[in-house]
Protein backbone atom coordinates (compact mmCIF):
# COMPACT_ATOMS: atom_id res chain seq x y z
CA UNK A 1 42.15 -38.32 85.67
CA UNK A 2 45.36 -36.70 84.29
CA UNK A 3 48.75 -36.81 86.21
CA UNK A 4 51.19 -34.65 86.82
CA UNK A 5 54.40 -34.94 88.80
CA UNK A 6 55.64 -31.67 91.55
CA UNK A 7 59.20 -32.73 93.27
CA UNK A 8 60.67 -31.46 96.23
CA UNK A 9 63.84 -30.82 93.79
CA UNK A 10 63.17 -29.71 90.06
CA UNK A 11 66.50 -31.92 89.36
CA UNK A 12 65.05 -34.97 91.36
CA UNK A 13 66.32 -38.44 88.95
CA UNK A 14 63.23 -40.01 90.37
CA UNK A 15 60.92 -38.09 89.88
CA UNK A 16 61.83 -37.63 85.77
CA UNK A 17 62.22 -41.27 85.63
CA UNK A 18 58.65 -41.83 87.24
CA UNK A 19 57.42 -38.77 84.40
CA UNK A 20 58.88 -40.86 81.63
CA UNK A 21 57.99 -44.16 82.71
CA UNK A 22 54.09 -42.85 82.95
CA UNK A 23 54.43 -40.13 80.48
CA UNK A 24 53.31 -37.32 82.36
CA UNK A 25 54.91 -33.66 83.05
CA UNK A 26 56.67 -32.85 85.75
CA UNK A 27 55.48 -28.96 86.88
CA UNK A 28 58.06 -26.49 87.05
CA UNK A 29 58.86 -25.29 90.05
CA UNK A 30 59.31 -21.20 88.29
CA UNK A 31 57.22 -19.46 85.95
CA UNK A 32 54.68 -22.52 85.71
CA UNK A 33 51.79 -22.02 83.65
CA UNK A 34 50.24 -24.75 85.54
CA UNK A 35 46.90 -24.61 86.81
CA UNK A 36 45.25 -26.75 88.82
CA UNK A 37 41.38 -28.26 89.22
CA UNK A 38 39.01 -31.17 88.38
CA UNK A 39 40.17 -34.05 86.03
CA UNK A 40 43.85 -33.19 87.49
CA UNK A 41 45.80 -35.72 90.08
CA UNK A 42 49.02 -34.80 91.13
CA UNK A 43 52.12 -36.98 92.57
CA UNK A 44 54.08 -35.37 95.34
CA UNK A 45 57.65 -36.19 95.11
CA UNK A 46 58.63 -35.29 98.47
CA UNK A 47 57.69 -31.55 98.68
CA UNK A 48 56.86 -29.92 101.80
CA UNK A 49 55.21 -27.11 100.48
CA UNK A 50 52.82 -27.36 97.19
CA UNK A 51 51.91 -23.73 95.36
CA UNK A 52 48.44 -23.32 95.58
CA UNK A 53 47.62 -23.73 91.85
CA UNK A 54 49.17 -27.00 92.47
CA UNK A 55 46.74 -27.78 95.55
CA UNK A 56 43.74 -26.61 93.31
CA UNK A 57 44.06 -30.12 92.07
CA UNK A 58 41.23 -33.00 92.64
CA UNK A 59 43.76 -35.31 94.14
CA UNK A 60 47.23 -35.15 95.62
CA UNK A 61 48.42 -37.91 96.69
CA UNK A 62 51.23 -37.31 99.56
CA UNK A 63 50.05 -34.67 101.02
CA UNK A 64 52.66 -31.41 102.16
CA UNK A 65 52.04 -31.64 105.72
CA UNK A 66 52.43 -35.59 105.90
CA UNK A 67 56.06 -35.09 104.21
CA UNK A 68 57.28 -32.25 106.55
CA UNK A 69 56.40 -34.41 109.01
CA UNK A 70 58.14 -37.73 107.15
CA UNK A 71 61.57 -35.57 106.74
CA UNK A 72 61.55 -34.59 110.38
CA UNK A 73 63.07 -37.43 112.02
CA UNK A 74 61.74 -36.40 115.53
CA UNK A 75 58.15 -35.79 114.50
CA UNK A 76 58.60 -38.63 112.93
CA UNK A 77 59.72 -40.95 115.86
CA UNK A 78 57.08 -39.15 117.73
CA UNK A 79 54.21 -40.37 115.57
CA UNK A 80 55.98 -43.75 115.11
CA UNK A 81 55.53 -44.10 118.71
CA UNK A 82 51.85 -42.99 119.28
CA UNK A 83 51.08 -45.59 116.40
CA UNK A 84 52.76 -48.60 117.81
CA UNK A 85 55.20 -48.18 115.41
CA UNK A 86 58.82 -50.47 116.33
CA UNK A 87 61.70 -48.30 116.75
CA UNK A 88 64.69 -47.21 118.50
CA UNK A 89 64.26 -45.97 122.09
CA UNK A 90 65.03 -41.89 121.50
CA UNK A 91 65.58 -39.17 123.79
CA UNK A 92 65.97 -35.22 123.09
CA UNK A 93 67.96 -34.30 125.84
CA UNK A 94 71.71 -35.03 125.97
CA UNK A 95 71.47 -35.94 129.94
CA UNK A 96 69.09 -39.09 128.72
CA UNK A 97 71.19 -39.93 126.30
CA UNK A 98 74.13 -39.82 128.65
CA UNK A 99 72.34 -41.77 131.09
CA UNK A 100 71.21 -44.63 128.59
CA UNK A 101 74.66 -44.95 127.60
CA UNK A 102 76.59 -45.17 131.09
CA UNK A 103 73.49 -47.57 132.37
CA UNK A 104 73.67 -49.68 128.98
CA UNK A 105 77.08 -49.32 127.70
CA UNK A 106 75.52 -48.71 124.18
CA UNK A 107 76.27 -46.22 121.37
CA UNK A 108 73.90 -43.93 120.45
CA UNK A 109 73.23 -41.77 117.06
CA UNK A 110 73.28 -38.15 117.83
CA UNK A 111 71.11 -36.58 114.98
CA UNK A 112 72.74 -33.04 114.88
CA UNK A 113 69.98 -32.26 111.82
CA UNK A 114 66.34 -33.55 111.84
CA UNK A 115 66.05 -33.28 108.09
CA UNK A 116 69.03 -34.19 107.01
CA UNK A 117 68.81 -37.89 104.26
CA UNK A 118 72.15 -40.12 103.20
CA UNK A 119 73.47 -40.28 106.47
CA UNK A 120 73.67 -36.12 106.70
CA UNK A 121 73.97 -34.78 110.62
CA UNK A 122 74.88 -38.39 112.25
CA UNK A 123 77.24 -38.45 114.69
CA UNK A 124 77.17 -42.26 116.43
CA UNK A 125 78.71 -41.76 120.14
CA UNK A 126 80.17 -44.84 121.30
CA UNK A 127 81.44 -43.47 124.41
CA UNK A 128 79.99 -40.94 126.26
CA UNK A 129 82.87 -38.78 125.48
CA UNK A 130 82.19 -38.64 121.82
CA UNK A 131 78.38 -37.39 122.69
CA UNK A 132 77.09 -34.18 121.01
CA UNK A 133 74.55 -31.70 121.16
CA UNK A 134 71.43 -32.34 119.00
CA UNK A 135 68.04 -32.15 118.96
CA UNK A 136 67.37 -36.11 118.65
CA UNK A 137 69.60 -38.88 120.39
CA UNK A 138 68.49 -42.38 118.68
CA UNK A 139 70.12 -45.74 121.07
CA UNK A 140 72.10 -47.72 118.22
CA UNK A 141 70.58 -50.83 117.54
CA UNK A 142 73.40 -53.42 116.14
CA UNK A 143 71.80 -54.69 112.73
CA UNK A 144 72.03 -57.84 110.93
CA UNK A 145 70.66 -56.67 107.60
CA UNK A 146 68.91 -53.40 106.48
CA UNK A 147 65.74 -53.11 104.45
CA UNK A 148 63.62 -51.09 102.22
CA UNK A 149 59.83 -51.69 102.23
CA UNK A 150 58.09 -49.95 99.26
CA UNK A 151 54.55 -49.07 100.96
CA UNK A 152 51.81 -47.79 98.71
CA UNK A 153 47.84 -47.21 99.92
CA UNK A 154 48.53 -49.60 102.68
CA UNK A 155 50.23 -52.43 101.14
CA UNK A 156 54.17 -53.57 100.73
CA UNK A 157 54.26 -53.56 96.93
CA UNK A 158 57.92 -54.01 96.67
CA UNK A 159 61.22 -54.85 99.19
CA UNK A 160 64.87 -54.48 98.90
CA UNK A 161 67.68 -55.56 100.96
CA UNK A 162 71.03 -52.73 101.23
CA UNK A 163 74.15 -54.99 100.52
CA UNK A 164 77.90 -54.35 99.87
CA UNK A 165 79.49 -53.36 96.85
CA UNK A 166 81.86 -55.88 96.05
CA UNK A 167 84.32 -53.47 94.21
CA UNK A 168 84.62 -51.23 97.77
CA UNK A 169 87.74 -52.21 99.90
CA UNK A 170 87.18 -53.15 103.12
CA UNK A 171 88.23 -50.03 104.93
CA UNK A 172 85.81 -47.83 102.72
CA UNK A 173 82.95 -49.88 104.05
CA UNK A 174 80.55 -48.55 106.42
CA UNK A 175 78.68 -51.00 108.67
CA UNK A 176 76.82 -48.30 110.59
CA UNK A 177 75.40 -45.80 108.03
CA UNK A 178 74.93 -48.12 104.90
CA UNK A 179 74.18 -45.73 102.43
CA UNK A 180 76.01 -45.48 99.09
CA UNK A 181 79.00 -43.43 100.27
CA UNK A 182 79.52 -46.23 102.90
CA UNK A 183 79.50 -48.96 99.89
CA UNK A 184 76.25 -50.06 99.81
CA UNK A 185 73.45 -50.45 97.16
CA UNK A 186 69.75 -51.92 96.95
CA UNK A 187 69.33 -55.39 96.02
CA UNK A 188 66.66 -58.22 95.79
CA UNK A 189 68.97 -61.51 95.18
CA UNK A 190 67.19 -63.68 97.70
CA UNK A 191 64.96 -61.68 99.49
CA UNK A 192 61.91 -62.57 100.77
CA UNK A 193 59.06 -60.41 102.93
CA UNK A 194 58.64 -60.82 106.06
CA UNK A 195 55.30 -60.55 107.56
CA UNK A 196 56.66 -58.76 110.79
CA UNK A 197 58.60 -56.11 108.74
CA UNK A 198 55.93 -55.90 106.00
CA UNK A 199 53.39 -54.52 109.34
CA UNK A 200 55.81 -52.09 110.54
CA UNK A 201 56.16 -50.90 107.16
CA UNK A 202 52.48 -50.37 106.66
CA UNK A 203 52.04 -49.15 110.32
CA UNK A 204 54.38 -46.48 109.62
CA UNK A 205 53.65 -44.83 106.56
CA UNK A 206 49.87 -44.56 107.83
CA UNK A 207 51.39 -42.43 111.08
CA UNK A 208 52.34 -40.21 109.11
CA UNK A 209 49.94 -39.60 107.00
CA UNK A 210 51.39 -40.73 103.82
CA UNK A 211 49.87 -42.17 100.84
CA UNK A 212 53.35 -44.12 99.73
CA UNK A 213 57.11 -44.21 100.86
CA UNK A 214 59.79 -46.35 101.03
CA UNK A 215 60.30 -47.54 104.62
CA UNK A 216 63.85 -48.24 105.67
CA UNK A 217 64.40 -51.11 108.42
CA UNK A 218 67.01 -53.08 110.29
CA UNK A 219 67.03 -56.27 111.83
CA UNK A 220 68.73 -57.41 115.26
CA UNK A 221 68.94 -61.08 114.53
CA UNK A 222 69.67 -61.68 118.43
CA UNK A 223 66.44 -60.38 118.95
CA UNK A 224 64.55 -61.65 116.20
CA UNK A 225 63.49 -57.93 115.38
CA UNK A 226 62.83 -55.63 112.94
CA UNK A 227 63.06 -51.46 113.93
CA UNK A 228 62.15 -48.66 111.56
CA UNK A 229 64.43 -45.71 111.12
CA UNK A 230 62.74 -43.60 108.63
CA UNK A 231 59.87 -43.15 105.79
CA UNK A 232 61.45 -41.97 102.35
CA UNK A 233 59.20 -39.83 100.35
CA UNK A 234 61.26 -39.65 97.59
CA UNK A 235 62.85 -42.82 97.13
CA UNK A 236 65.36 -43.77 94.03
CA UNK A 237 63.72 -45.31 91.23
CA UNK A 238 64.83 -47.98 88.65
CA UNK A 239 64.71 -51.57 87.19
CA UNK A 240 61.58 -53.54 88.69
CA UNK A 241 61.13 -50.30 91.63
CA UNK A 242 60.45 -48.37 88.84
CA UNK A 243 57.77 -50.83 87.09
CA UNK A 244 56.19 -51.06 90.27
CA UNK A 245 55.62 -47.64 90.91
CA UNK A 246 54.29 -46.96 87.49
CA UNK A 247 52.07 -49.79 87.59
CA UNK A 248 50.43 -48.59 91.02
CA UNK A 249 50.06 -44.86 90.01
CA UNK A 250 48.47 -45.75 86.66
CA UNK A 251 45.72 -48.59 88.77
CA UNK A 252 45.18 -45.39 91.47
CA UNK A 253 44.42 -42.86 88.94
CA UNK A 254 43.25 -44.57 85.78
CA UNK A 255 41.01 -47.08 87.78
């Protein structure tokens, strides 16, 4: 079956790297000549919508529906929760939230934009005083460490861990949103699966409907617990990530 690759942004670094890495063509997103039909697979990079020459295709893997609901975070804390799935208590209206927080003297993440990625539309409240309106309140769970579980067709095929850059002074750090503008990047120095987190993982991507994504997760070490926060369906690429990918796209649709 031939590949191609369809991103959610013609520009998207992963998604060329994943094109060169298989050699395959990544379909413009204007003035595609692209048609689609039997003998043709295509690899969703995160798009929500899919033209329908595109969906002509045999096979897509990642379906458009499964990654609206994937960038959502509310539908997507909705399904987590029908499936079992380990996460963050969440309420949608600001009295709850209010409530949880005088009750619990705990922060909570107001999510001011349900698809918003690298930390885009978080507000943490740690009093009720700094509480916003949004359409998603998340209670913030204090984390120990912060993980990335690389799910694909219902196994973890690869895990890494977010950890500090060591050249970002201590005031430019981030605890709370570790992302890369809070000084943090993906390593795999020392770390090892955990059976717990590697079922979440797997639980999760399957509520949504997904074929792969990268599953972030933290850990509460006082509670010996692992929570999911999201399902990325466009995750960076490189190194050994990279390999991996390439390697599981080429068993799926040369096999």
């Amino acid at each position: 079956m031939k590949m191609y690759i369809y991103s959610h942004n013609p520009h998207s670094e992963g998604a060329k790297l994943l094109s060169q890495a298989l050699n395959v063509k990544r379909i413009k997103h204007g003035n595609s000549k692209f048609r689609g039909g039997m003998g043709k697979a295509i690899i969703n990079w995160g798009a929500g919508t899919l033209p329908d020459q595109v969906m002509a295709c045999q096979r897509v893997l990642n379906k458009p529906d499964a990654i609206r609901k994937a960038s959502n975070k509310l539908k997507s804390f909705e399904l987590f929760q029908e499936a079992g799935v380990t996460i963050p208590p969440f309420f949608t209206d600001y009295g709850d939230a209010e409530d949880w927080m005088i009750d619990n003297d705990g922060a909570v993440v107001c999510r001011t934009v349900l698809n918003g990625h690298s930390g885009a539309g978080i507000v943490i409240a740690d009093t009720v005083d700094e509480l916003v309106a949004a359409p998603l309140y998340t209670v913030y769970i204090k984390k120990q460490e912060e993980y990335r579980y690389h799910v694909f067709m219902g196994q973890v095929v690869d895990i890494q861990r977010k950890a500090r850059k060591r050249d970002v002074p201590d005031d430019a750090v981030n605890w709370q949103v570790r992302n890369l503008d809070g000084g943090f990047i993906f390593a795999r120095e020392g770390v090892v699966a955990s059976p717990v987190a590697s079922e979440e993982a797997v639980k999760a991507v399957a509520a949504l409907g997904l074929d792969f994504g990268a599953v972030d997760l933290i850990y509460n070490a006082r509670e010996d617990k692992y929570y999911v926060l999201e399902v990325n369906t466009a995750p960076g690429l490189s190194g050994t990530t990279l390999d991996g990918y390439k390697q599981r796209f080429q068993e799926v649709f040369n096999g």
